[in-house]
C-alpha atoms as a PDB file:
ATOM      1  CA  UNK A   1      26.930   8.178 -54.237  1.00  0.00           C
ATOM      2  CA  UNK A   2      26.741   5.172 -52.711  1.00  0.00           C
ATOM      3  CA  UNK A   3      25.433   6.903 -49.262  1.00  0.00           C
ATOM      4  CA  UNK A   4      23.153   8.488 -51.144  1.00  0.00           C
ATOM      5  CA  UNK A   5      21.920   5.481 -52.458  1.00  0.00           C
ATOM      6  CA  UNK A   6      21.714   3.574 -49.298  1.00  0.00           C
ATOM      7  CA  UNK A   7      20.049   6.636 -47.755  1.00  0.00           C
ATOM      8  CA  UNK A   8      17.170   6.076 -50.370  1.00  0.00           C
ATOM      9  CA  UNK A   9      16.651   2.622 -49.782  1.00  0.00           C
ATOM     10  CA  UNK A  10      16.155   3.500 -46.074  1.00  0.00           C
ATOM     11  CA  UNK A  11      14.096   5.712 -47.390  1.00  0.00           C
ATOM     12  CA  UNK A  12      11.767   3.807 -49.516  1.00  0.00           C
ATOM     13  CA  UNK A  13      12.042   0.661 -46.847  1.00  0.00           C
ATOM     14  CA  UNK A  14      10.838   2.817 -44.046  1.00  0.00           C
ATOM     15  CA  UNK A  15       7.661   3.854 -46.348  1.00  0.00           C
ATOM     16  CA  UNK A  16       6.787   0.621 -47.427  1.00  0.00           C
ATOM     17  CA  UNK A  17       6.424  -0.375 -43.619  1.00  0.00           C
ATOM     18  CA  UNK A  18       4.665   2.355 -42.948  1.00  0.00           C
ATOM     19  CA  UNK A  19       2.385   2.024 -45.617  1.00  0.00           C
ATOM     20  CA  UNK A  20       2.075  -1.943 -45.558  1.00  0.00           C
ATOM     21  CA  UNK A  21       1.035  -1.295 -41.330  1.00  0.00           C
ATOM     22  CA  UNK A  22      -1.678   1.144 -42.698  1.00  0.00           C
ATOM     23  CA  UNK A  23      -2.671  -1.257 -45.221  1.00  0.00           C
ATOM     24  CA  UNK A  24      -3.538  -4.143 -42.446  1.00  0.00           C
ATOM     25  CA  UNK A  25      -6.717  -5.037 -42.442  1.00  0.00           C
ATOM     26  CA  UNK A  26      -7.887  -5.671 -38.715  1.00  0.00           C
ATOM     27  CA  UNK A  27      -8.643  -9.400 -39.579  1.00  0.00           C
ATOM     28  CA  UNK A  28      -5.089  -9.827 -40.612  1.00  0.00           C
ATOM     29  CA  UNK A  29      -3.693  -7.797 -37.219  1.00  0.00           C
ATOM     30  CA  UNK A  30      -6.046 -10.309 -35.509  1.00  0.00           C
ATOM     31  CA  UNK A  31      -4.509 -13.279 -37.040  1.00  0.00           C
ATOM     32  CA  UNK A  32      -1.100 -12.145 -36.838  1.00  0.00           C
ATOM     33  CA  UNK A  33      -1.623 -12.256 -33.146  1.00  0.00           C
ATOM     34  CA  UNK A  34      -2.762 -15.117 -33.055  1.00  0.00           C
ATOM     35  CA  UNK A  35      -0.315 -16.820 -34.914  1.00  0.00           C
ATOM     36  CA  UNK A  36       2.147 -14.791 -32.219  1.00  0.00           C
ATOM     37  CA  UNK A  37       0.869 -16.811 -29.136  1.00  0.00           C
ATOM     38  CA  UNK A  38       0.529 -20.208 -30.742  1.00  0.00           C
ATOM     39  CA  UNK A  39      -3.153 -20.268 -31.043  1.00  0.00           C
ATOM     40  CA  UNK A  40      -4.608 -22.290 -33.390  1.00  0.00           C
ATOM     41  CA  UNK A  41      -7.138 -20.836 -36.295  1.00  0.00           C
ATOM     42  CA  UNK A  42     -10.091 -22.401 -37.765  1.00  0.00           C
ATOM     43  CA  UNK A  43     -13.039 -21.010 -39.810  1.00  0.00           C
ATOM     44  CA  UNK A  44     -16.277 -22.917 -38.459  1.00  0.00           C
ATOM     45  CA  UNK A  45     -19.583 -22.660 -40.778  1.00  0.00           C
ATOM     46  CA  UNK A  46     -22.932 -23.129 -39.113  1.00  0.00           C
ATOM     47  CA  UNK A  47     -26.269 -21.619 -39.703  1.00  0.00           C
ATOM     48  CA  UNK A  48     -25.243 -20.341 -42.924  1.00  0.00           C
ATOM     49  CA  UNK A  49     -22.232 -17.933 -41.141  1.00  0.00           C
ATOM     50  CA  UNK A  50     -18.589 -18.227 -41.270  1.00  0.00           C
ATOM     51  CA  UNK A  51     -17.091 -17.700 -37.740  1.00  0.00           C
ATOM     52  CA  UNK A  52     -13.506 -17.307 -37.187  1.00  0.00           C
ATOM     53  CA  UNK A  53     -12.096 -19.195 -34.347  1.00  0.00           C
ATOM     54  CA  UNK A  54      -8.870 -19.323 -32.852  1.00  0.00           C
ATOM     55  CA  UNK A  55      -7.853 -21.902 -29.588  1.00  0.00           C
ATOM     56  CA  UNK A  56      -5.637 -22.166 -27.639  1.00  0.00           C
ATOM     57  CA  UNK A  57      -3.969 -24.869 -25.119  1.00  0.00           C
ATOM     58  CA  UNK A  58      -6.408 -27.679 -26.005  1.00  0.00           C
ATOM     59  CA  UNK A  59      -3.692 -30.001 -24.666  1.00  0.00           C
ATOM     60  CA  UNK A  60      -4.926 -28.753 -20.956  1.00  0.00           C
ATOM     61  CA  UNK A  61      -8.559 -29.867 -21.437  1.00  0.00           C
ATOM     62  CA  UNK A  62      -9.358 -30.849 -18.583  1.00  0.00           C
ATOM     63  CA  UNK A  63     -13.107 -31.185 -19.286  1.00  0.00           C
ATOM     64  CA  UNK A  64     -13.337 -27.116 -19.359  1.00  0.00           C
ATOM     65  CA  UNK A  65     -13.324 -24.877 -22.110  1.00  0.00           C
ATOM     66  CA  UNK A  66     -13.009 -20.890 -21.160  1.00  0.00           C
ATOM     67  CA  UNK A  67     -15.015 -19.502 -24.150  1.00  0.00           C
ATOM     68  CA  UNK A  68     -14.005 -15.557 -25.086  1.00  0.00           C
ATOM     69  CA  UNK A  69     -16.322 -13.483 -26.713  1.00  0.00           C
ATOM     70  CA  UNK A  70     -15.316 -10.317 -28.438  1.00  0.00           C
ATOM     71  CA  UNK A  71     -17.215  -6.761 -28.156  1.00  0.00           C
ATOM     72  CA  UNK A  72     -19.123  -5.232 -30.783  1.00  0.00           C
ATOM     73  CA  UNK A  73     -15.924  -3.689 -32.538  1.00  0.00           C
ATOM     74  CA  UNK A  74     -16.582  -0.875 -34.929  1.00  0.00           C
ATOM     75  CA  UNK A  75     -20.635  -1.082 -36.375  1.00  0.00           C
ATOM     76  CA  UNK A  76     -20.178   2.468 -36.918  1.00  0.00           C
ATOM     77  CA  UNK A  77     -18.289   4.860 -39.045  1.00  0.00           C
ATOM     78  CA  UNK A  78     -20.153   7.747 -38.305  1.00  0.00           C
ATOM     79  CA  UNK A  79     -23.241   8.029 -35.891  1.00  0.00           C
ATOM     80  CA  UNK A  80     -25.254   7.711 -39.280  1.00  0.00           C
ATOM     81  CA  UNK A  81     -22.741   5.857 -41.689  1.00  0.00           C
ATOM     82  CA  UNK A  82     -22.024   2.234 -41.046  1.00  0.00           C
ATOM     83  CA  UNK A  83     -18.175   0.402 -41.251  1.00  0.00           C
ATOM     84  CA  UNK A  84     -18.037  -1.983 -44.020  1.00  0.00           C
ATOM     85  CA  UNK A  85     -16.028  -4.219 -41.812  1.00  0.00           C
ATOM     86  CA  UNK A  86     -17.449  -4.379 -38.548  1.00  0.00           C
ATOM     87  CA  UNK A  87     -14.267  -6.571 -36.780  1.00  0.00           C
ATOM     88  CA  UNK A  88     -12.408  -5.484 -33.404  1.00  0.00           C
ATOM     89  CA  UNK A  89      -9.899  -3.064 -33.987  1.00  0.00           C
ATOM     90  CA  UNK A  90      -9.059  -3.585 -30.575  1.00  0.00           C
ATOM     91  CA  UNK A  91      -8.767  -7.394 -30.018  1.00  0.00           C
ATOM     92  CA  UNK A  92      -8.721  -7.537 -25.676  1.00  0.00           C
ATOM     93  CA  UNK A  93     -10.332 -10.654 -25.405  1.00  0.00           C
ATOM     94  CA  UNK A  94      -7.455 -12.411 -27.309  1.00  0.00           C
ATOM     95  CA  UNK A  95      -5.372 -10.570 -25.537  1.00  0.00           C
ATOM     96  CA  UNK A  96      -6.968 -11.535 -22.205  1.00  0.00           C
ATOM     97  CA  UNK A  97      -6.766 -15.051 -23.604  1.00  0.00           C
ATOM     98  CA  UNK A  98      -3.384 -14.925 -24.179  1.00  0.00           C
ATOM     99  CA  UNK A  99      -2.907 -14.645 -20.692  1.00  0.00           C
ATOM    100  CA  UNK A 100      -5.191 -18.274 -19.530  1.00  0.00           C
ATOM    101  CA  UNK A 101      -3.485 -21.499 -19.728  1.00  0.00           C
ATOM    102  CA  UNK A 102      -6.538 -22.779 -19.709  1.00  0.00           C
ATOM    103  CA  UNK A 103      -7.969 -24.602 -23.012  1.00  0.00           C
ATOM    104  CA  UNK A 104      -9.785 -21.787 -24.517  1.00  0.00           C
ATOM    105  CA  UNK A 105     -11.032 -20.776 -28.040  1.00  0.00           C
ATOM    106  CA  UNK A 106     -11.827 -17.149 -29.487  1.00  0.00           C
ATOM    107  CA  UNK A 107     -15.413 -17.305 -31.523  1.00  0.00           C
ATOM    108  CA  UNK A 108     -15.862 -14.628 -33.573  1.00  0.00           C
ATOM    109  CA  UNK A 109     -19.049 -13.297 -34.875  1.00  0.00           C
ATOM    110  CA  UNK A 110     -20.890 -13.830 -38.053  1.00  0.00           C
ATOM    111  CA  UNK A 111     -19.979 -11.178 -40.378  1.00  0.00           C
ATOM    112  CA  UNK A 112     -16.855 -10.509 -38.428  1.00  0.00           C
ATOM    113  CA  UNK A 113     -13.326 -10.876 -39.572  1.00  0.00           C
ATOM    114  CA  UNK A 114     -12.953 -10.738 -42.804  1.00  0.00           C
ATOM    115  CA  UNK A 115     -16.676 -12.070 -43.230  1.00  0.00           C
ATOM    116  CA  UNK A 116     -18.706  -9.254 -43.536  1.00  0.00           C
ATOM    117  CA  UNK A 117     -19.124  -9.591 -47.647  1.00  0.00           C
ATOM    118  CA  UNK A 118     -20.434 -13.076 -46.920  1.00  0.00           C
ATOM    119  CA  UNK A 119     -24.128 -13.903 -48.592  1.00  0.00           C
ATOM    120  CA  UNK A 120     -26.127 -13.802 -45.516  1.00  0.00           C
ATOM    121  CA  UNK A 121     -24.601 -10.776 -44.446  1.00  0.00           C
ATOM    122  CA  UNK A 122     -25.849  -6.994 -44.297  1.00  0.00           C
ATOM    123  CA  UNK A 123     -24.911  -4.599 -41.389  1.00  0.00           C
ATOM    124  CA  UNK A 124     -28.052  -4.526 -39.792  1.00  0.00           C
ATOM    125  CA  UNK A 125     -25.757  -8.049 -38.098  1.00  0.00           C
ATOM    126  CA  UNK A 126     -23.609  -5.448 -36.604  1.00  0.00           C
ATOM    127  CA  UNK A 127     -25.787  -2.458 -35.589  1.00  0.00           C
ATOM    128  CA  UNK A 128     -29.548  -2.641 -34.840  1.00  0.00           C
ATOM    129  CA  UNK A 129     -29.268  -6.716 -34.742  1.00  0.00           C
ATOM    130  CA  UNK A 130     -25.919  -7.293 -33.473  1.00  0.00           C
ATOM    131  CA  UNK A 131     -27.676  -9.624 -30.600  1.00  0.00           C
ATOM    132  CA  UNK A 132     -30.494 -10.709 -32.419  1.00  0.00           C
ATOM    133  CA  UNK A 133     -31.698 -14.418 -32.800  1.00  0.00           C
ATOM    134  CA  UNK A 134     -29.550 -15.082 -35.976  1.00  0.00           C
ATOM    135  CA  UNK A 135     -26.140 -14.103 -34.294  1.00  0.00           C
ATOM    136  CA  UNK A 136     -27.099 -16.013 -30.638  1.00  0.00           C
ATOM    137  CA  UNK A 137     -28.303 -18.894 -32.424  1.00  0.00           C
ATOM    138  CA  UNK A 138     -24.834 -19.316 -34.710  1.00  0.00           C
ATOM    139  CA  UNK A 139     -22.664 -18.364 -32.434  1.00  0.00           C
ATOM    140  CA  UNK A 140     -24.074 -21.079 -29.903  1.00  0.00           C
ATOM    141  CA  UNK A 141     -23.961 -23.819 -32.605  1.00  0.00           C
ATOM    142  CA  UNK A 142     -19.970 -23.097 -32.658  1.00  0.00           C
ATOM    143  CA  UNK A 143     -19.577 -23.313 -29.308  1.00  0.00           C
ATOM    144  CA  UNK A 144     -21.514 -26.484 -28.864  1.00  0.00           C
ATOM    145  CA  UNK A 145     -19.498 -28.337 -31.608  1.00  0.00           C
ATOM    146  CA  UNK A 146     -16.484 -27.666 -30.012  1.00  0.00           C
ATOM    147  CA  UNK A 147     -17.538 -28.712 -26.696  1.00  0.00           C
ATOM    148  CA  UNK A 148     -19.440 -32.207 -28.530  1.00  0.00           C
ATOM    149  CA  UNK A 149     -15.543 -32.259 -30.588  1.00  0.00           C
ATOM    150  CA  UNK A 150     -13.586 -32.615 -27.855  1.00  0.00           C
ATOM    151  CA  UNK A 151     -15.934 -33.758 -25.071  1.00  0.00           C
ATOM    152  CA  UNK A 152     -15.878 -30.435 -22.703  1.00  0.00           C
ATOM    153  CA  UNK A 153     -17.655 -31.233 -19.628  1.00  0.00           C
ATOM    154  CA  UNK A 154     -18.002 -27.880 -18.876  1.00  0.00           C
ATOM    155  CA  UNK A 155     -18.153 -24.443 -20.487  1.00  0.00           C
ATOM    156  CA  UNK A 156     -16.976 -20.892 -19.410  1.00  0.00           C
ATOM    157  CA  UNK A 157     -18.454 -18.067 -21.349  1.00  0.00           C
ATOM    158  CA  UNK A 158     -15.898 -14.836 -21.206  1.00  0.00           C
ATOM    159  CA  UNK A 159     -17.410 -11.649 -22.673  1.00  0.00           C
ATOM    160  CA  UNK A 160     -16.268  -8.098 -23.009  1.00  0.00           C
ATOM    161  CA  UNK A 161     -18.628  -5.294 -23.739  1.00  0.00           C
ATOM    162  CA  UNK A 162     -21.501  -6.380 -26.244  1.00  0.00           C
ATOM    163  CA  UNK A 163     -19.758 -10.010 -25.835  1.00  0.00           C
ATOM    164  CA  UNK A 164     -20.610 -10.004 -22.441  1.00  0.00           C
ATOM    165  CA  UNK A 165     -24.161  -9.380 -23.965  1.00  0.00           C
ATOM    166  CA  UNK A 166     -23.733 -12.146 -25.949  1.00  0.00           C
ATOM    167  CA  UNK A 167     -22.514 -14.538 -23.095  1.00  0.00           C
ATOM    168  CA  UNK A 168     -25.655 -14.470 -21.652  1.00  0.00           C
ATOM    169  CA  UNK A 169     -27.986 -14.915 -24.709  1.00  0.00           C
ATOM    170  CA  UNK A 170     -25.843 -17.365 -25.314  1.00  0.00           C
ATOM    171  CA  UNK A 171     -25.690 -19.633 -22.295  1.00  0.00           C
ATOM    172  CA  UNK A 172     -28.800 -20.923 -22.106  1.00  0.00           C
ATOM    173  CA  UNK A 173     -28.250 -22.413 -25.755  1.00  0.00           C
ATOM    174  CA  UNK A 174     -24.764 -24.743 -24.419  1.00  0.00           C
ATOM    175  CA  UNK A 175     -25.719 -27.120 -21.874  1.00  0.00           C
ATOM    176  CA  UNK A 176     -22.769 -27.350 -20.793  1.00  0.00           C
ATOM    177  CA  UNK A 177     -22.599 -23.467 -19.102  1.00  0.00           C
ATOM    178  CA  UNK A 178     -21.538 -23.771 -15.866  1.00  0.00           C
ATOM    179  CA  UNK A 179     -20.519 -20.296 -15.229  1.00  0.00           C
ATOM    180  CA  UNK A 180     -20.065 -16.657 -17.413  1.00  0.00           C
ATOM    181  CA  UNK A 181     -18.178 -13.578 -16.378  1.00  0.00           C
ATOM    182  CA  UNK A 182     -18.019 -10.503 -18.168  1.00  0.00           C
ATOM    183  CA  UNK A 183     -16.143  -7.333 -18.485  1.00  0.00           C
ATOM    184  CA  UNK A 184     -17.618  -3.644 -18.551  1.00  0.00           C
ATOM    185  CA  UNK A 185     -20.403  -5.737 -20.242  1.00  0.00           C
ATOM    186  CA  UNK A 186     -23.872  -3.925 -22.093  1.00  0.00           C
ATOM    187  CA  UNK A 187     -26.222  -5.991 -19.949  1.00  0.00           C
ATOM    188  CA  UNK A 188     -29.326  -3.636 -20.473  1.00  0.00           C
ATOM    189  CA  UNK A 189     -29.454  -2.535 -24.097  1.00  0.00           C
ATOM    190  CA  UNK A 190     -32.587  -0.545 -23.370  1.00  0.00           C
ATOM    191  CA  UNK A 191     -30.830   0.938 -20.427  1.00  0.00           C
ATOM    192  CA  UNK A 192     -27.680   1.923 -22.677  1.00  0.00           C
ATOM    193  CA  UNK A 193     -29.053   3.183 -25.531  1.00  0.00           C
ATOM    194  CA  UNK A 194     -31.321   5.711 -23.535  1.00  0.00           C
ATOM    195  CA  UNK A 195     -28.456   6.486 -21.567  1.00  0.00           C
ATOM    196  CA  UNK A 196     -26.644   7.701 -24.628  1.00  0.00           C
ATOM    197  CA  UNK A 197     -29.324   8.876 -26.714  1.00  0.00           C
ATOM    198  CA  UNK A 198     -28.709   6.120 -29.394  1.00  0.00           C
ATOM    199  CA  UNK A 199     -31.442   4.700 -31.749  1.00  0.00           C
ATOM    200  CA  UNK A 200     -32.819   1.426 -30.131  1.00  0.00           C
ATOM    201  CA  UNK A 201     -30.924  -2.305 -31.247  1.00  0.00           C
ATOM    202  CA  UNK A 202     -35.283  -3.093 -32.196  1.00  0.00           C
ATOM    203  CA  UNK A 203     -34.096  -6.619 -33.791  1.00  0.00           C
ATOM    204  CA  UNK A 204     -31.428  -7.513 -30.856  1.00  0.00           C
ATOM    205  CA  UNK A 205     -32.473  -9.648 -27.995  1.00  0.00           C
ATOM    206  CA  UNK A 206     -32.147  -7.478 -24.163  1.00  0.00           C
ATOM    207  CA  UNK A 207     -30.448  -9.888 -21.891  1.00  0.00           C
ATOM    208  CA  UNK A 208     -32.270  -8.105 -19.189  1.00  0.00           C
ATOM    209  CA  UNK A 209     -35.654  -8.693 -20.909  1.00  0.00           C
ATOM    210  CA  UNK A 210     -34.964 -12.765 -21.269  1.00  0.00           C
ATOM    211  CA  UNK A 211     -35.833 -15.130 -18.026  1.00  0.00           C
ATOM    212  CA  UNK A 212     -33.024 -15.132 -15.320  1.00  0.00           C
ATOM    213  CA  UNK A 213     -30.286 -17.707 -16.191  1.00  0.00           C
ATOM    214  CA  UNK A 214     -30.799 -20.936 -14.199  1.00  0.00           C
ATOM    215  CA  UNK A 215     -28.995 -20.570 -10.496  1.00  0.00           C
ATOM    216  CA  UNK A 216     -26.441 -23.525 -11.481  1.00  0.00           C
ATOM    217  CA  UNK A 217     -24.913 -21.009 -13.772  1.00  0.00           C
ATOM    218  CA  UNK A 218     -22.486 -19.012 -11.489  1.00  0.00           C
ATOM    219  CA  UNK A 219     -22.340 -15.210 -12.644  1.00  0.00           C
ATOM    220  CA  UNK A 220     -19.578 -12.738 -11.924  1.00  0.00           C
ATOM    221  CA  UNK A 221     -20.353  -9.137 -13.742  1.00  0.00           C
ATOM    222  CA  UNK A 222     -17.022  -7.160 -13.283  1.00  0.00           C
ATOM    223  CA  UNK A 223     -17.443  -3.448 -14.165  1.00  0.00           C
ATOM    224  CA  UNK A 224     -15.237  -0.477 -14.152  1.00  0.00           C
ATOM    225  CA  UNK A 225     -16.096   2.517 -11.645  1.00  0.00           C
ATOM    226  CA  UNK A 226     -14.749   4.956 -14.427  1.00  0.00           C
ATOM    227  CA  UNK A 227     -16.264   3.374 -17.897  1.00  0.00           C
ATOM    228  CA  UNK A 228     -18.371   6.024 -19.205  1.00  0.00           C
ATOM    229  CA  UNK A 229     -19.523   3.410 -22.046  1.00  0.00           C
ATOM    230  CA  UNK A 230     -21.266   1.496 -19.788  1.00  0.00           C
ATOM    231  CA  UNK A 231     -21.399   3.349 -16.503  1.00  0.00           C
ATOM    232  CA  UNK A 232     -22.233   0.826 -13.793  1.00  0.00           C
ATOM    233  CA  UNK A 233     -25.473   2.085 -12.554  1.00  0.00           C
ATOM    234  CA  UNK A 234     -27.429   1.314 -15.859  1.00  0.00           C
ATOM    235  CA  UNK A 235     -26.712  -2.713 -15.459  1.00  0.00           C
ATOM    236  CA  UNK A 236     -26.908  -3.111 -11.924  1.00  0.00           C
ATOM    237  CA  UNK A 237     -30.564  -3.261 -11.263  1.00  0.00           C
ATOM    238  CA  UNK A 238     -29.834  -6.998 -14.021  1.00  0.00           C
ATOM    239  CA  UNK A 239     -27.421  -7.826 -11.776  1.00  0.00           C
ATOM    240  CA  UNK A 240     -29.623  -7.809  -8.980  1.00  0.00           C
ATOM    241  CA  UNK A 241     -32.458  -9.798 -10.427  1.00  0.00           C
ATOM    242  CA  UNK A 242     -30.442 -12.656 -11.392  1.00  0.00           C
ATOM    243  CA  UNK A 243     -30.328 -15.506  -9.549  1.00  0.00           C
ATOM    244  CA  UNK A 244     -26.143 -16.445  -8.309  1.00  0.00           C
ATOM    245  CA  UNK A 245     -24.734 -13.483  -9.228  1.00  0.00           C
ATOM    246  CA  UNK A 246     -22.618 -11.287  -7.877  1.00  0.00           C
ATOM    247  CA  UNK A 247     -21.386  -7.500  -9.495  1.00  0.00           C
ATOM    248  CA  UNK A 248     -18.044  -6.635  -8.803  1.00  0.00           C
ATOM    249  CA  UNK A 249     -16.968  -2.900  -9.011  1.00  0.00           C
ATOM    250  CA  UNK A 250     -12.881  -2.220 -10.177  1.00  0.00           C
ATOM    251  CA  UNK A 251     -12.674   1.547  -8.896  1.00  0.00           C
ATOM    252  CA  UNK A 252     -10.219   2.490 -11.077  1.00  0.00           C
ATOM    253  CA  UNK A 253     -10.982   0.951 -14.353  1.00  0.00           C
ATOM    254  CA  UNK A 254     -12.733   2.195 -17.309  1.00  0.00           C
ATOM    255  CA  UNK A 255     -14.768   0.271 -20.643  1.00  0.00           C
ATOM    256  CA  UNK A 256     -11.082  -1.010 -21.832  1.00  0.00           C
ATOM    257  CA  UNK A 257      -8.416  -0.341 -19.437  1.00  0.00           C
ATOM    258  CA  UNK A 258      -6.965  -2.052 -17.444  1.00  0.00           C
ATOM    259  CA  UNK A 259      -8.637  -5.419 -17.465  1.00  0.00           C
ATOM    260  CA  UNK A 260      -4.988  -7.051 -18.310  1.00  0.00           C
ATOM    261  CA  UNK A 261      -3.580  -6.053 -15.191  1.00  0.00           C
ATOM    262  CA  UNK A 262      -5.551  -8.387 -13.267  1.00  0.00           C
ATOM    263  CA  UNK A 263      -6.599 -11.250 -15.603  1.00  0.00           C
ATOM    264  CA  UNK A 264      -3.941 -13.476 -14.613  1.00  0.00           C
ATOM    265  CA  UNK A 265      -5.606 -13.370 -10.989  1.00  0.00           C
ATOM    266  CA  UNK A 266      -9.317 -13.377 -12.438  1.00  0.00           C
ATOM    267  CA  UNK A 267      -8.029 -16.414 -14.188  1.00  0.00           C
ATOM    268  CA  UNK A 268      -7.138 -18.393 -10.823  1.00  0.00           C
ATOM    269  CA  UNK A 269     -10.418 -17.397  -9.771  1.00  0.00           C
ATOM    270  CA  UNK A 270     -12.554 -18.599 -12.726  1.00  0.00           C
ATOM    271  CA  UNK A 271     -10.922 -21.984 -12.633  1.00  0.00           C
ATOM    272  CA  UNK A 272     -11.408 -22.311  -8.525  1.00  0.00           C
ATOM    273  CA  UNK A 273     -14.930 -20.480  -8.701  1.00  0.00           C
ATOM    274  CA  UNK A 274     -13.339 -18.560  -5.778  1.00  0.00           C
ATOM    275  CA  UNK A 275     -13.136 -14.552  -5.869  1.00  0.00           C
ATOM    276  CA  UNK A 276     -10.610 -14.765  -3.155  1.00  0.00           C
ATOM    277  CA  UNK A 277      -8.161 -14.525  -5.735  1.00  0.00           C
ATOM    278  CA  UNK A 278      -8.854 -11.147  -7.229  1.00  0.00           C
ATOM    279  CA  UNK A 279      -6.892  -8.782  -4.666  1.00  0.00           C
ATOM    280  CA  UNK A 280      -7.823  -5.078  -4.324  1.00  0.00           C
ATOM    281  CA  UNK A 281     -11.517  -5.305  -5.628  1.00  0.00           C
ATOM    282  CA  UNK A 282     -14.303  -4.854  -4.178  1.00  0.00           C
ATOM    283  CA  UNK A 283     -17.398  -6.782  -4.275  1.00  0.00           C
ATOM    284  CA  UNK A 284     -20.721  -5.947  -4.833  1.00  0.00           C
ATOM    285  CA  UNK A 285     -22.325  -3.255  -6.081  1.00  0.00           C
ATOM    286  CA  UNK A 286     -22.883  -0.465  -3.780  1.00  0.00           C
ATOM    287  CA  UNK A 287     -26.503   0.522  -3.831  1.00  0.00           C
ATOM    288  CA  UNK A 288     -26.948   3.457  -6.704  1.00  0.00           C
ATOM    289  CA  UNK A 289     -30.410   5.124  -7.473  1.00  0.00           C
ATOM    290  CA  UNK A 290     -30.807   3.958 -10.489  1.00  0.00           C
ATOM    291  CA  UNK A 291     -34.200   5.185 -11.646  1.00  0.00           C
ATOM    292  CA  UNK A 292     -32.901   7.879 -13.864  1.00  0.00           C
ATOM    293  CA  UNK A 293     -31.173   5.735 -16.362  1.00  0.00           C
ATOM    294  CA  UNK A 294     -33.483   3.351 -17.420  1.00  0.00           C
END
C-alpha cells in the first residue's frame, strides 16, 4: 500500500510539472531566464507603450551600453490567423546577452511580453506594422532614457532578425549610436516579403527605403550562408549602399543557429571595433546576382 501510494504521488507530481511547463506563458519563460543570469527587470512606459526591459552588468558601464533587440517572435498563428501574444518563443538575444559582460539591457517591444492586451495595442503592431513609426519611435524613447539615466556615452544597437530591422530604424533616433550589428537580419522588407510570397508590412518603415545611416555609425551585417528566412542575397544589394559597412557571410549558419557559438568572440570584436577577433568567417559578401529577388 504504501508503494502504491508513493507510486501515485510520483505520479501526480510528474503531471503537474508537465502540465505547469505547458502552462508557461513565454513572458514568464523569458523572465525566468532572466532572473537565471542576474539580469535586472524593469517595465519602462513611453509613448503610451509598456516595454519590458531587462539589464544586465550596469556595474561595467564604461560609457557603453550594448543594446539587444529581439526578432519579430510569433505575429502569426496561421498564415491568415494572428497570435494573441506576439512575444519570442525563442529568446536568442537574451541568450546572446547572457554571454557579454558588457553593460547591456534587453528592450522589448510594445505589445510584447505580456503587453499585447495593453490599450494602444492591436496586432496590426506585430504583423503589417511591426516596424512602423509607432514601434521605432517608442522603442527609441527607451533606449534614450537609459542612455540620459546613466550617462552612456555611447550606444551599441544588437539586433536579430526583424530586430536587426529595428536597429537601424532605430539608430538614427539615439544620438548616441556609434555602431549596430545584426544577425540574419530582414534588412529589405520589400525584398523579403516578395521573396516569400507574403502580403506586404504597407504601415512598416523599409530600412532599405530610409537615407543611408551617417558614416560615423560603424555597421557589421552578419548573415548565415544557410538561413532560408532571410537568404543573404535579398539584403546584400542594402549592404552595399550603405556608407561603413561591411556584410559578413557565416557559411555554415542558418536564421537561428548557431550564432552562440561565436558570440563570445563577436563580443571582443564589438567592444574593440576590430573583426580580427571573429576566427573562421569570412568577410564580405561575395558578389551574388541579385536581380531576381527584389
Amino acid at each position: 500500500m504504501t508503494c502504491r501510494k508513493t507510486w501515485l504521488r510520483l505520479v501526480i507530481f510528474t503531471v503537474l510539472t508537465v502540465c505547469l511547463g505547458a502552462c508557461a506563458t513565454p513572458t514568464s519563460r523569458i523572465q525566468e531566464y532572466a532572473k537565471s543570469q542576474d539580469f535586472q527587470q524593469s517595465v519602462v512606459d513611453t509613448h503610451g507603450f509598456a516595454h519590458l526591459v531587462f539589464t544586465g552588468n550596469l556595474s561595467n558601464a564604461r560609457n557603453v551600453l550594448h543594446v539587444y533587440l529581439e526578432g519579430d517572435g510569433s505575429p502569426w498563428k496561421y498564415r491568415v490567423v494572428t497570435m494573441p501574444d506576439p512575444t519570442p518563443r525563442n529568446t536568442l538575444m537574451l541568450r546572446l546577452m547572457a554571454l557579454d559582460d558588457s553593460a547591456s539591457a534587453y528592450v522589448g517591444r510594445p505589445c510584447y511580453n505580456g503587453h499585447a492586451g495593453q490599450d494602444g495595442c492591436d496586432s496590426s503592431l506585430w504583423t503589417s506594422g511591426r516596424y512602423s513609426q509607432p514601434v521605432v519611435h517608442s522603442m527609441a524613447a527607451v533606449i534614450n532614457q537609459l542612455v540620459d539615466r546613466h550617462r552612456f556615452a555611447e550606444v551599441k544597437l544588437i539586433g536579430h532578425s526583424g530586430g536587426g530591422a529595428l536597429a537601424m530604424l532605430i539608430a538614427r533616433r539615439v544620438p548616441a549610436t556609434t555602431h549596430v550589428i545584426t544577425l540574419a537580419a530582414n534588412l529589405d522588407i520589400d525584398a523579403w516579403t516578395t521573396h516569400h510570397g507574403y502580403s506586404r508590412l504597407f504601415t512598416s518603415l523599409n530600412p532599405a527605403k530610409q537615407p543611408p545611416l551617417p558614416a560615423r555609425i560603424l555597421q557589421w551585417h552578419l548573415l548565415g550562408g544557410r538561413d532560408s528566412s532571410i537568404p543573404p542575397a535579398i539584403v546584400q544589394r542594402f549592404v552595399r549602399e550603405q556608407p561603413n559597412a561591411l556584410g559578413i557571410l557565416v557559411q555554415n549558419f542558418s536564421h537561428s543557429c548557431c550564432w552562440e557559438s561565436v558570440w563570445p568572440d563577436v563580443v571582443k570584436a564589438i567592444k574593440s571595433s576590430a573583426t580580427g577577433f571573429l576566427p573562421g568567417i569570412r568577410f564580405k559578401l561575395p558578389e551574388v546576382d541579385d536581380r531576381n529577388v527584389r
